[in-house]
C-alpha atoms as a PDB file:
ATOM      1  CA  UNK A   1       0.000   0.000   0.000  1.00  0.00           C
ATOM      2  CA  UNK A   2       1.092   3.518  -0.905  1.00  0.00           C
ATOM      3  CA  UNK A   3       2.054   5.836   2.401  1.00  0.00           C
ATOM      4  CA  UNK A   4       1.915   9.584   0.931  1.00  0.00           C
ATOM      5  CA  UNK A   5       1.664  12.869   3.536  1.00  0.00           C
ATOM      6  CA  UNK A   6       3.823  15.390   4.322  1.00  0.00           C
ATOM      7  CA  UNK A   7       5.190  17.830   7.467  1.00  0.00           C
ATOM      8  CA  UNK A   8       2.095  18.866   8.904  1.00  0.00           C
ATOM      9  CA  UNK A   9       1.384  21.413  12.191  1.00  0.00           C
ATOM     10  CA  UNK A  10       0.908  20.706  15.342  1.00  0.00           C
ATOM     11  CA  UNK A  11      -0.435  23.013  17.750  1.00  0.00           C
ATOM     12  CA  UNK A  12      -3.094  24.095  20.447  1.00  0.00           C
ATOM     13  CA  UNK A  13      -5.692  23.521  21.012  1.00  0.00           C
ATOM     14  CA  UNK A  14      -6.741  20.080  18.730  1.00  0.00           C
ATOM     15  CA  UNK A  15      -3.429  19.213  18.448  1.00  0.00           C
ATOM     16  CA  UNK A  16      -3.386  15.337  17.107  1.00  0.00           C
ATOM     17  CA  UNK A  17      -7.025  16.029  16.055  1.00  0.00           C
ATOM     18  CA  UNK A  18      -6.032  19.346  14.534  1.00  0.00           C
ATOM     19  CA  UNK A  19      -2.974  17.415  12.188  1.00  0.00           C
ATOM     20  CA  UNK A  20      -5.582  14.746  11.474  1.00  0.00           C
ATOM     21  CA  UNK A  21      -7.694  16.856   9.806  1.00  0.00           C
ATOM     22  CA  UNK A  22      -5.327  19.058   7.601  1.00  0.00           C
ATOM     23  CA  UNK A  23      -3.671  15.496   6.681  1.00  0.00           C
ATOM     24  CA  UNK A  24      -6.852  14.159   5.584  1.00  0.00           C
ATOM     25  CA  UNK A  25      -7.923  17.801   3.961  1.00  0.00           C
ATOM     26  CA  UNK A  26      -4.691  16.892   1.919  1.00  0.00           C
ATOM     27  CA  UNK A  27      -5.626  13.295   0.623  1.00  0.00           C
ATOM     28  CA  UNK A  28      -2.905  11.828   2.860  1.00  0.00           C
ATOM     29  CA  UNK A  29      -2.620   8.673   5.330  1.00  0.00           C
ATOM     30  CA  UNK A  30       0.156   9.515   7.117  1.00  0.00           C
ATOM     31  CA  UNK A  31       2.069  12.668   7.848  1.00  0.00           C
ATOM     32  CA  UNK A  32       4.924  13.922   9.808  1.00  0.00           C
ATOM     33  CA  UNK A  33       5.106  16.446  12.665  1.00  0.00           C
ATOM     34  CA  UNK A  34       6.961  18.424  15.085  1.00  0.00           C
ATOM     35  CA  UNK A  35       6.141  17.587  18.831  1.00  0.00           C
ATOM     36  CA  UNK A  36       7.095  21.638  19.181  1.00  0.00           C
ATOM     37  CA  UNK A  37       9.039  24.044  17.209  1.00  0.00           C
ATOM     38  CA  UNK A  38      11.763  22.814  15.070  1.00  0.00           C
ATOM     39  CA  UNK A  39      14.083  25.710  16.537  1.00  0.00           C
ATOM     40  CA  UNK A  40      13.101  24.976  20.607  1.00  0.00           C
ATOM     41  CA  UNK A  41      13.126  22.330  23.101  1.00  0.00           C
ATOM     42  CA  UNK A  42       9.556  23.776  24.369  1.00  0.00           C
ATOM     43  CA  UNK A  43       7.334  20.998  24.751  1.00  0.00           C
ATOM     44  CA  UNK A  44       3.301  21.034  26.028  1.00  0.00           C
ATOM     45  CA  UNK A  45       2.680  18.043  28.164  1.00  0.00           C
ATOM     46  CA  UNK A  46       1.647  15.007  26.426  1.00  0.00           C
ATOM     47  CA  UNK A  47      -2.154  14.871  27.998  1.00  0.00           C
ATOM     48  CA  UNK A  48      -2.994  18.070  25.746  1.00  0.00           C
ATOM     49  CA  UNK A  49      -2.336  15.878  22.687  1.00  0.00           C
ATOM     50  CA  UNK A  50      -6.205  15.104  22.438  1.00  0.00           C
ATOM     51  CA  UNK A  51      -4.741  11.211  22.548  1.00  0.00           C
ATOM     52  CA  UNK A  52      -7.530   9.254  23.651  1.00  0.00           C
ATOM     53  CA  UNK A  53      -9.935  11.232  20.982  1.00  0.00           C
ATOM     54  CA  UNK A  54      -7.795  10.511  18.044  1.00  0.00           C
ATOM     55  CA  UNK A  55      -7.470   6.635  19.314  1.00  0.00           C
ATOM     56  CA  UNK A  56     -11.184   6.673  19.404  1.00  0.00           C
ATOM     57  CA  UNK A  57     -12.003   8.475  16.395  1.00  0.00           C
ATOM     58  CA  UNK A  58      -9.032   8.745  13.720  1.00  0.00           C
ATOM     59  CA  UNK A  59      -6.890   5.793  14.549  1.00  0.00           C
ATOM     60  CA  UNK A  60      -8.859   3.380  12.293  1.00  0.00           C
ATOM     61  CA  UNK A  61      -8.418   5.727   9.533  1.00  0.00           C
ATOM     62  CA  UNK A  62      -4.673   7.046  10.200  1.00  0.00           C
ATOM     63  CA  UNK A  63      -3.122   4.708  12.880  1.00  0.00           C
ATOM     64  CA  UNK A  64      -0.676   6.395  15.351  1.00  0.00           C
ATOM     65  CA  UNK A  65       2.274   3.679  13.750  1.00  0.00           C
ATOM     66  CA  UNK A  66       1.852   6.063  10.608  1.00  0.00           C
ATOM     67  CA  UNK A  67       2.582   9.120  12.488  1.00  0.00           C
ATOM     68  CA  UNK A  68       6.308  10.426  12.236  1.00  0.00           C
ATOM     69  CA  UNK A  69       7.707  12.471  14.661  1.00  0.00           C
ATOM     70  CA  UNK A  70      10.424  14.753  13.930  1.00  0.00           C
ATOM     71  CA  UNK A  71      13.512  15.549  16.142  1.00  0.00           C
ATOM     72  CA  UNK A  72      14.068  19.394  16.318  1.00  0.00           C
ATOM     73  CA  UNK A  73      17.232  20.730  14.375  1.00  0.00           C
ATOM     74  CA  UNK A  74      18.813  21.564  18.156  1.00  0.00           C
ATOM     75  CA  UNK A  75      19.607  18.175  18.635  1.00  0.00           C
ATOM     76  CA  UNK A  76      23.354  17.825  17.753  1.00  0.00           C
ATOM     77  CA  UNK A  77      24.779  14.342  19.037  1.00  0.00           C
ATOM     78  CA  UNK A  78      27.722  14.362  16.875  1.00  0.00           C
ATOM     79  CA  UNK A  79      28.667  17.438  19.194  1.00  0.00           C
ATOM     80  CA  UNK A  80      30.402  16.216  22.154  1.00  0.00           C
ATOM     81  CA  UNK A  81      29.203  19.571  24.610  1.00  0.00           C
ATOM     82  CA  UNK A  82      25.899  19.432  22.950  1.00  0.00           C
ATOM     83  CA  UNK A  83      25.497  15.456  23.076  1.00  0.00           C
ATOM     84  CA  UNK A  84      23.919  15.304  26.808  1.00  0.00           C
ATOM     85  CA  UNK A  85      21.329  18.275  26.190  1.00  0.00           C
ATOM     86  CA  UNK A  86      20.011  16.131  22.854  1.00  0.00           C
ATOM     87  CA  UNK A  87      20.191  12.639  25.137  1.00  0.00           C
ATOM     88  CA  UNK A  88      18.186  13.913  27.300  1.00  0.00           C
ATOM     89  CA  UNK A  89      15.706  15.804  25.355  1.00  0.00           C
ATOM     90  CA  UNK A  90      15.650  12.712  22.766  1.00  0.00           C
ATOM     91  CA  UNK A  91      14.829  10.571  25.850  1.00  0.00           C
ATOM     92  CA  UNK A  92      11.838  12.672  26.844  1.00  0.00           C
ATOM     93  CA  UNK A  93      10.703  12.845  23.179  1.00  0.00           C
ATOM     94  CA  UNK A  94      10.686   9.275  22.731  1.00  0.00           C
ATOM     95  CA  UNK A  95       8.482   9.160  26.012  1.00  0.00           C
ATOM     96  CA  UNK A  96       6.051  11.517  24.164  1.00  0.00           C
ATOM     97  CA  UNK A  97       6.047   9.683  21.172  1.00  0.00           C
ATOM     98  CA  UNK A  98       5.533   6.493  23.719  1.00  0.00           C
ATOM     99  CA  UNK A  99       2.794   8.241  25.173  1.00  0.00           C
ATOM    100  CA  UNK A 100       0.077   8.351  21.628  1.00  0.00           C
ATOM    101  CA  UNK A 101       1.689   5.518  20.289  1.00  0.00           C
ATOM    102  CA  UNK A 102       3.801   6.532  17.117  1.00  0.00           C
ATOM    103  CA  UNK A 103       6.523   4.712  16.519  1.00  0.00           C
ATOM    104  CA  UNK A 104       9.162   6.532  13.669  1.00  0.00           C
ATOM    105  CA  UNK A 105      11.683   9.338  15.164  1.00  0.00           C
ATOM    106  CA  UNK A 106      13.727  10.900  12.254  1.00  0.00           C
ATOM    107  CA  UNK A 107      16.559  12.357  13.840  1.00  0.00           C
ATOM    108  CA  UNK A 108      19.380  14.736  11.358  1.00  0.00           C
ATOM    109  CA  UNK A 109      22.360  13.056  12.759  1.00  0.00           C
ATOM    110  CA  UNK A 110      24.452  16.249  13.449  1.00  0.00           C
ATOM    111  CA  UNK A 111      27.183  18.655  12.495  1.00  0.00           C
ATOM    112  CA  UNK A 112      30.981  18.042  13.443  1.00  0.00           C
ATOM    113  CA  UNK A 113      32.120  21.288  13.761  1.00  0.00           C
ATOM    114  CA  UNK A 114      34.619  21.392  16.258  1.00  0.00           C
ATOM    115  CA  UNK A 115      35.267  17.973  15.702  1.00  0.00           C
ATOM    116  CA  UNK A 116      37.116  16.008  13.385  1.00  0.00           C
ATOM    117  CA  UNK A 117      34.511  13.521  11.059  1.00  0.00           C
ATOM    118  CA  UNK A 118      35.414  10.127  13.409  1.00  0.00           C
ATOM    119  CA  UNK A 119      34.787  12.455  16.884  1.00  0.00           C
ATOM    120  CA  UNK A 120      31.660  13.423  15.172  1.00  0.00           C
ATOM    121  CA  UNK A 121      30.286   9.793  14.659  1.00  0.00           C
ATOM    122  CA  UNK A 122      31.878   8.308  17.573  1.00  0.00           C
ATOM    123  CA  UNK A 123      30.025  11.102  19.796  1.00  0.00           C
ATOM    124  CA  UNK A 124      26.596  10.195  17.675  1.00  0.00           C
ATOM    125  CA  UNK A 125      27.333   6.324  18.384  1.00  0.00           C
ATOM    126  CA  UNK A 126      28.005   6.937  21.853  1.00  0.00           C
ATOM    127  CA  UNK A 127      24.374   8.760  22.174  1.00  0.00           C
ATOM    128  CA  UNK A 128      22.499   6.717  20.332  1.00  0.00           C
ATOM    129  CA  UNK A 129      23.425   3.791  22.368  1.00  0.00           C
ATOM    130  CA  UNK A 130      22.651   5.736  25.871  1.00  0.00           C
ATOM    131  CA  UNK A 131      19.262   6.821  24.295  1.00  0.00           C
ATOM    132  CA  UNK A 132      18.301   3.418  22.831  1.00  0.00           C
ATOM    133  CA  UNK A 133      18.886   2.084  26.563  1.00  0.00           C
ATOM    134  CA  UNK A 134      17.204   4.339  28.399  1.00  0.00           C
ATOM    135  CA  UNK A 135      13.958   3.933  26.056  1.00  0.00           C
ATOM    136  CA  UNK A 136      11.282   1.544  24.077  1.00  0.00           C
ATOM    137  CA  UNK A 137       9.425   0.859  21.156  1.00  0.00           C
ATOM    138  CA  UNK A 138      10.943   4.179  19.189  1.00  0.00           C
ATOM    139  CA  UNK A 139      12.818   3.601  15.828  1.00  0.00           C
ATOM    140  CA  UNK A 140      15.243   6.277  15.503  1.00  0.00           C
ATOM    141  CA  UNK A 141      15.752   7.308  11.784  1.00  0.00           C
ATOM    142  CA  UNK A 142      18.463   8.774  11.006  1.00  0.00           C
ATOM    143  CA  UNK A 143      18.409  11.442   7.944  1.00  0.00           C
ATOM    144  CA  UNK A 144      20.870  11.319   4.929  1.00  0.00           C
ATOM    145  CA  UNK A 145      22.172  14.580   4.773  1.00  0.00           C
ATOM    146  CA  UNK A 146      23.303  16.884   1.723  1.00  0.00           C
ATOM    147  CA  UNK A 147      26.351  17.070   2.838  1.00  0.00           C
ATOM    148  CA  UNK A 148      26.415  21.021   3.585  1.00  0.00           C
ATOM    149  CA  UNK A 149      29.058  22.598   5.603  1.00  0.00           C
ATOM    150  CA  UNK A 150      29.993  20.321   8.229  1.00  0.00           C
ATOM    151  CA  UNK A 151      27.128  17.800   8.651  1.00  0.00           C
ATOM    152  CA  UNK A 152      27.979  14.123   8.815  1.00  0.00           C
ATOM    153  CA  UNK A 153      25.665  11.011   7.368  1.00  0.00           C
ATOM    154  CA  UNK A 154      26.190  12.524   3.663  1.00  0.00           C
ATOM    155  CA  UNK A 155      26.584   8.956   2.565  1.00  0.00           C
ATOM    156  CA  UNK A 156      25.395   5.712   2.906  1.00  0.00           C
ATOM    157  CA  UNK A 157      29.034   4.293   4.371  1.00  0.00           C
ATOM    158  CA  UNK A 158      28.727   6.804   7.580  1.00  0.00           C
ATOM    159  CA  UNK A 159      24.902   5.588   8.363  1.00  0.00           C
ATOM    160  CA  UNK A 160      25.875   1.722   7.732  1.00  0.00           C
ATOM    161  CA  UNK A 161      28.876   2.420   9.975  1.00  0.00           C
ATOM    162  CA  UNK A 162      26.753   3.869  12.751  1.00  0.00           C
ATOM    163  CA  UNK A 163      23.958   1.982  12.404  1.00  0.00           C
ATOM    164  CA  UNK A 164      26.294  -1.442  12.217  1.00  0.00           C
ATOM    165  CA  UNK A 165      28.289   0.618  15.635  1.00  0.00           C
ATOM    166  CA  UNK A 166      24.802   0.933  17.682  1.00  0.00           C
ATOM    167  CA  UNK A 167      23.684  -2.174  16.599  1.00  0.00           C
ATOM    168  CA  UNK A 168      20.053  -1.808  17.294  1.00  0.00           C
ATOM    169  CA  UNK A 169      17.334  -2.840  15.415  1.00  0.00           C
ATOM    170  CA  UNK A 170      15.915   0.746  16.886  1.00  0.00           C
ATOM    171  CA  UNK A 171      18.034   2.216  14.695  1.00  0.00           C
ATOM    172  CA  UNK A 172      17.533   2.812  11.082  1.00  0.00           C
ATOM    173  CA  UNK A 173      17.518   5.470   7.763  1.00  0.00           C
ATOM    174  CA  UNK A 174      15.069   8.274   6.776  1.00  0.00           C
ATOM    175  CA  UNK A 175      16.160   8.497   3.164  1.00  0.00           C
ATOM    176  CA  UNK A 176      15.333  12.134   1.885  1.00  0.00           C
ATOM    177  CA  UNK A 177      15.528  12.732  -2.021  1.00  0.00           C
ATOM    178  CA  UNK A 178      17.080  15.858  -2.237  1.00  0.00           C
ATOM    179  CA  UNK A 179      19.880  15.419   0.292  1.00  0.00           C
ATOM    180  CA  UNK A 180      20.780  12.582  -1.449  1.00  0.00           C
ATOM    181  CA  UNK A 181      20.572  14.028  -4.691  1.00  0.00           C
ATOM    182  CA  UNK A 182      22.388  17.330  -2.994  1.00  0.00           C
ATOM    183  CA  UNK A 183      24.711  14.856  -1.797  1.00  0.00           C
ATOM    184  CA  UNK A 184      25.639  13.293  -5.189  1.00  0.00           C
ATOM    185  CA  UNK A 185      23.650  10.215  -5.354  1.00  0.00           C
ATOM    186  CA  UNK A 186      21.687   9.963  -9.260  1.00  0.00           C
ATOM    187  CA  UNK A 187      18.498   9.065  -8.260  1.00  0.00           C
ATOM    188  CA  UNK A 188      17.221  10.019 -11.442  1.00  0.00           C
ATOM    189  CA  UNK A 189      19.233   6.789 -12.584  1.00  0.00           C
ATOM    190  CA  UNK A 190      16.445   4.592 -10.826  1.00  0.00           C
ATOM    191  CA  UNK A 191      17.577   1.529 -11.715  1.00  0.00           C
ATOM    192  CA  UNK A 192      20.926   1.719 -10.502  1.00  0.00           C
ATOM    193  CA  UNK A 193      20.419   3.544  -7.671  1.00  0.00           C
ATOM    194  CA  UNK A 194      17.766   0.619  -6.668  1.00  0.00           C
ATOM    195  CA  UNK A 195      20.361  -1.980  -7.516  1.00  0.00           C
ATOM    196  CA  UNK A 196      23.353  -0.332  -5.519  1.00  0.00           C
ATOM    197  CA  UNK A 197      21.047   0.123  -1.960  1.00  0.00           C
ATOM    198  CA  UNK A 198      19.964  -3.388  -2.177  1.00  0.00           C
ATOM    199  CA  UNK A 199      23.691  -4.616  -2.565  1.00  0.00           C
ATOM    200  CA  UNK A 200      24.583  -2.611   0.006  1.00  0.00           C
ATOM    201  CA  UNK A 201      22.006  -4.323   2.212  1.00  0.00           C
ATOM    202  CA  UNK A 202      20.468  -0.397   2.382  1.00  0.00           C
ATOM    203  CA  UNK A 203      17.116  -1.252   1.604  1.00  0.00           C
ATOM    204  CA  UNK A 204      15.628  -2.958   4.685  1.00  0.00           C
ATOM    205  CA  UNK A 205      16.625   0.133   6.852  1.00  0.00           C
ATOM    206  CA  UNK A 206      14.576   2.921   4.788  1.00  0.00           C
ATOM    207  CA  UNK A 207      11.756   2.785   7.244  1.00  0.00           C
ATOM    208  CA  UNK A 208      10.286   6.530   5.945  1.00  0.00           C
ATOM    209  CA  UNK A 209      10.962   9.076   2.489  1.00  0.00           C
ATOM    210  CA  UNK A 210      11.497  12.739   2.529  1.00  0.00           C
ATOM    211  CA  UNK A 211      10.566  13.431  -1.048  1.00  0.00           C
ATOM    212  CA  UNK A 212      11.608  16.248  -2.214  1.00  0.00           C
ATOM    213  CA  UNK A 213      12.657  17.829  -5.435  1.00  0.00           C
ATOM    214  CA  UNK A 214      15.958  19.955  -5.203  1.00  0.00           C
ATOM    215  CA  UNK A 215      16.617  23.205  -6.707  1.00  0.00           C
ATOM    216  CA  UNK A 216      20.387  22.366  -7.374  1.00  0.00           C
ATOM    217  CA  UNK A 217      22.272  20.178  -9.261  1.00  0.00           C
ATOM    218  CA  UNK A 218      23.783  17.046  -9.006  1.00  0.00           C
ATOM    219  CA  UNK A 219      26.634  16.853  -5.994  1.00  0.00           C
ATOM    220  CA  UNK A 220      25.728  20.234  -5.006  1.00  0.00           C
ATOM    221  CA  UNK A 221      25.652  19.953  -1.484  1.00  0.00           C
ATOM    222  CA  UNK A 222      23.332  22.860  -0.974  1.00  0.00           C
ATOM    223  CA  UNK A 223      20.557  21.610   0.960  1.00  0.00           C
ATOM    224  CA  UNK A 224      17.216  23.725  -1.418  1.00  0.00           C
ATOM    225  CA  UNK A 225      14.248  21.777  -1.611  1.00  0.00           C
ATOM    226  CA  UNK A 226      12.259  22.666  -4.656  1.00  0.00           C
ATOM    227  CA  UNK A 227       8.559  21.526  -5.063  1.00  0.00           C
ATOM    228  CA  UNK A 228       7.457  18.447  -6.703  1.00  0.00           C
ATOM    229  CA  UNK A 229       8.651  18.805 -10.439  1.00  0.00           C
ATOM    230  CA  UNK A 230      10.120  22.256 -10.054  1.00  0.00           C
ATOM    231  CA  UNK A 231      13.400  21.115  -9.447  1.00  0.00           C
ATOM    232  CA  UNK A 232      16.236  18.986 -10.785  1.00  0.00           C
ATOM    233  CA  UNK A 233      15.227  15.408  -9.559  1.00  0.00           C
ATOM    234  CA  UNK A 234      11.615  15.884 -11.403  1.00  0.00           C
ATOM    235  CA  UNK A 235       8.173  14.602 -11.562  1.00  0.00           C
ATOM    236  CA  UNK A 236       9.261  11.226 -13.241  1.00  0.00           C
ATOM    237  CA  UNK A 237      11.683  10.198 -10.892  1.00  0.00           C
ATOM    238  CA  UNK A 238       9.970  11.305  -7.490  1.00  0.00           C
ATOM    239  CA  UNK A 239       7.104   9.019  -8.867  1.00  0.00           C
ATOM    240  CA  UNK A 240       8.732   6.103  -9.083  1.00  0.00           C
ATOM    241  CA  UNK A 241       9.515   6.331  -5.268  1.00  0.00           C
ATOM    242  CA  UNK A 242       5.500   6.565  -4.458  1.00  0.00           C
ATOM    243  CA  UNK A 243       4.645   3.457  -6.992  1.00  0.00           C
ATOM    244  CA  UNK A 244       7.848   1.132  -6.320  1.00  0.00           C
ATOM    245  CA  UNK A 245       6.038  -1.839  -4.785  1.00  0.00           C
ATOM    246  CA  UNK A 246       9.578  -1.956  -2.278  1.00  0.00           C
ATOM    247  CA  UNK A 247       8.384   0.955  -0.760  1.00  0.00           C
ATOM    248  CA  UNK A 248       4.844  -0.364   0.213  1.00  0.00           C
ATOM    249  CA  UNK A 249       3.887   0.468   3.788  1.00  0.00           C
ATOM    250  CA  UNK A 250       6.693   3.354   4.357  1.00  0.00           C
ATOM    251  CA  UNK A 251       6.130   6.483   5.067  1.00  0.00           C
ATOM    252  CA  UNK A 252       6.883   8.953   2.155  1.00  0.00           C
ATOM    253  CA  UNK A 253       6.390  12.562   3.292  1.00  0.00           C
ATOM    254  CA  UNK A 254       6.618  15.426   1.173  1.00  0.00           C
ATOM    255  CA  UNK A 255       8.330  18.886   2.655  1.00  0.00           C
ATOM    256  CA  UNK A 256       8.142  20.762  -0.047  1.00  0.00           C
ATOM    257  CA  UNK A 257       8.160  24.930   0.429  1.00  0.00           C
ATOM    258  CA  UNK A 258       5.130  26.354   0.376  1.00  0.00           C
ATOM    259  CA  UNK A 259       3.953  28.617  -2.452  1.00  0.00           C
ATOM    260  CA  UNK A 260       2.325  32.260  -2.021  1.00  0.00           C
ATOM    261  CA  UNK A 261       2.217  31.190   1.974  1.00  0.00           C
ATOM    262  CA  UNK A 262      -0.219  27.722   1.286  1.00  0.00           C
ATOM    263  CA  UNK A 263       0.795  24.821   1.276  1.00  0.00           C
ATOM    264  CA  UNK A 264       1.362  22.417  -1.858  1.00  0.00           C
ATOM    265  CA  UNK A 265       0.977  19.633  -0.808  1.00  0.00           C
ATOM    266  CA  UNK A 266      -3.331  18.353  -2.037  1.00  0.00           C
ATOM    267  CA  UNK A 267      -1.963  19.316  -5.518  1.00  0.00           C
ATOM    268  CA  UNK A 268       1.771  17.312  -5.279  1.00  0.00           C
ATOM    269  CA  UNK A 269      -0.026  14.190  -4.120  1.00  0.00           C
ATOM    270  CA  UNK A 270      -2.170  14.118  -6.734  1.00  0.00           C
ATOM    271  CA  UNK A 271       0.344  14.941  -9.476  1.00  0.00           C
ATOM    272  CA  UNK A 272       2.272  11.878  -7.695  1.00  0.00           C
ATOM    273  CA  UNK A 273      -0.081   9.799  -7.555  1.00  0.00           C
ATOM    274  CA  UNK A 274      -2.489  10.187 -11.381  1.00  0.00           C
ATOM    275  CA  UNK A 275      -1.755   7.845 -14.436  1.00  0.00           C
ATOM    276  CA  UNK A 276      -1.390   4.605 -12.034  1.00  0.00           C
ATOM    277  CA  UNK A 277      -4.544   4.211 -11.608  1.00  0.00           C
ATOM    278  CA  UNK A 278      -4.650   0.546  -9.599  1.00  0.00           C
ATOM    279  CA  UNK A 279      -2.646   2.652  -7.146  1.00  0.00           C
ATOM    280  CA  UNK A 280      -4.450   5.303  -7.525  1.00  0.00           C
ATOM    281  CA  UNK A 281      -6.343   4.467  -3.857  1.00  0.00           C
ATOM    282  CA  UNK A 282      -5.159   5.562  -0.769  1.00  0.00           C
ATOM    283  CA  UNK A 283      -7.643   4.270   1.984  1.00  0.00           C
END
């Protein structure tokens, strides 16, 4: 089954109820929030979620496993001052997340700075293992990143290595489209791309999609997403993502900018989802 949504709010007073409705306003089943602001470790207390309505009323339709929660961009684990802040925070997160029911954390794996590249992932090893241990249930995604200034996780070969380092089936990849594509993967060449993640054994750890279109090229390392066919990746590409049968049953979530201040995202998912018609159901 195709899993299409995209970044959706999350605020007072519905809440859960309140991201239900724009997701379903949208044509999605399943979307991707914010537990607070992506900039703050501000959080409401989990009983204003409006939990036990959604379980009663929306759960049958969008089921809490299809929510996916997103870490804010504070967290910084390859930072070794800033590591305790985010294992902490992350803990308390994942006990929110615990709290509703969703299971799929997407975490940006962090920024080296200071740090030489092997500090950085030995510092985001060292976290995730403390944060896996000290919680349940959660899978933590970690993003592929573009690659821009001094993030880590750019490639495939620093996410196998950390996730193969943790080793924790709690631990797996949130492939996004135009950091890899920022990042110099081809994704427009489909059929090698496909053929190269399931050597690599990549495959069975995509557990959700950022899909994106980028608005630079190849390699860039920029970090610009573009909407859905306004970019470089394009319509035909991003399409095959939605339809390829491997992808069943995983989250794909569009965070595409919005355009004149509304949001994009009723018209992308139809665009993505016309001329296949025998997919062409979402419920």
């Amino acid at each position: 089954m195709i899993k299409l949504g995209s970044h959706i709010s999350f605020k007072k007073p519905d809440y859960l109820i309140g991201s239900f409705n724009e997701a379903i306003n949208n044509g999605e089943n399943c979307f991707m929030i914010y537990l607070g602001a992506p900039q703050s470790a501000f959080r409401v207390d989990s009983s204003l979620y409006n939990i036990e309505k959604y379980l009663k009323q929306c759960n049958s339709i969008i089921p809490v496993s299809d929510i996916v929660v997103h870490a804010p961009y504070i967290v910084n684990l390859a930072n070794r001052e800033k590591a305790d802040f985010g294992i902490k925070f992350l803990c308390s997160e994942i006990k929110r997340m615990n709290s509703f029911g969703a299971k799929l954390l997407v975490l940006h794996p962090g920024s080296s700075v200071e740090y030489s590249r092997s500090e950085a992932l030995a510092s985001l090893i060292q976290s995730l293992k403390k944060i896996i241990e000290s919680t349940k249930d959660v899978i933590i995604c970690l993003e592929i990143m573009s690659g821009k200034g001094s993030q880590i996780c750019s490639n495939f070969n620093d996410l196998l290595y950390v996730i193969k380092s943790v080793n924790s089936e709690r631990i797996a990849i949130c492939f996004d489209t135009c950091h890899a594509w920022d990042a110099g993967y081809d994704i427009k060449d489909y059929e090698n791309f496909k053929s190269y993640i399931k050597q690599q054994n990549i495959l069975p750890l995509i557990r959700v999609i950022h899909l994106n279109d980028s608005m630079n090229e190849l390699g860039s390392k920029k970090d610009r997403h573009a909407n859905i066919d306004r970019g470089h990746i394009g319509l035909e590409t991003l399409k095959k993502f939605v339809h390829d049968k491997d992808f069943d049953n995983i989250p794909i979530i569009l965070e595409t900018p919005f355009i004149n201040n509304k949001s994009p995202y009723k018209d992308e998912i139809i665009m993505l989802l016309e001329d296949n018609k025998k997919d062409n159901i979402l419920f």
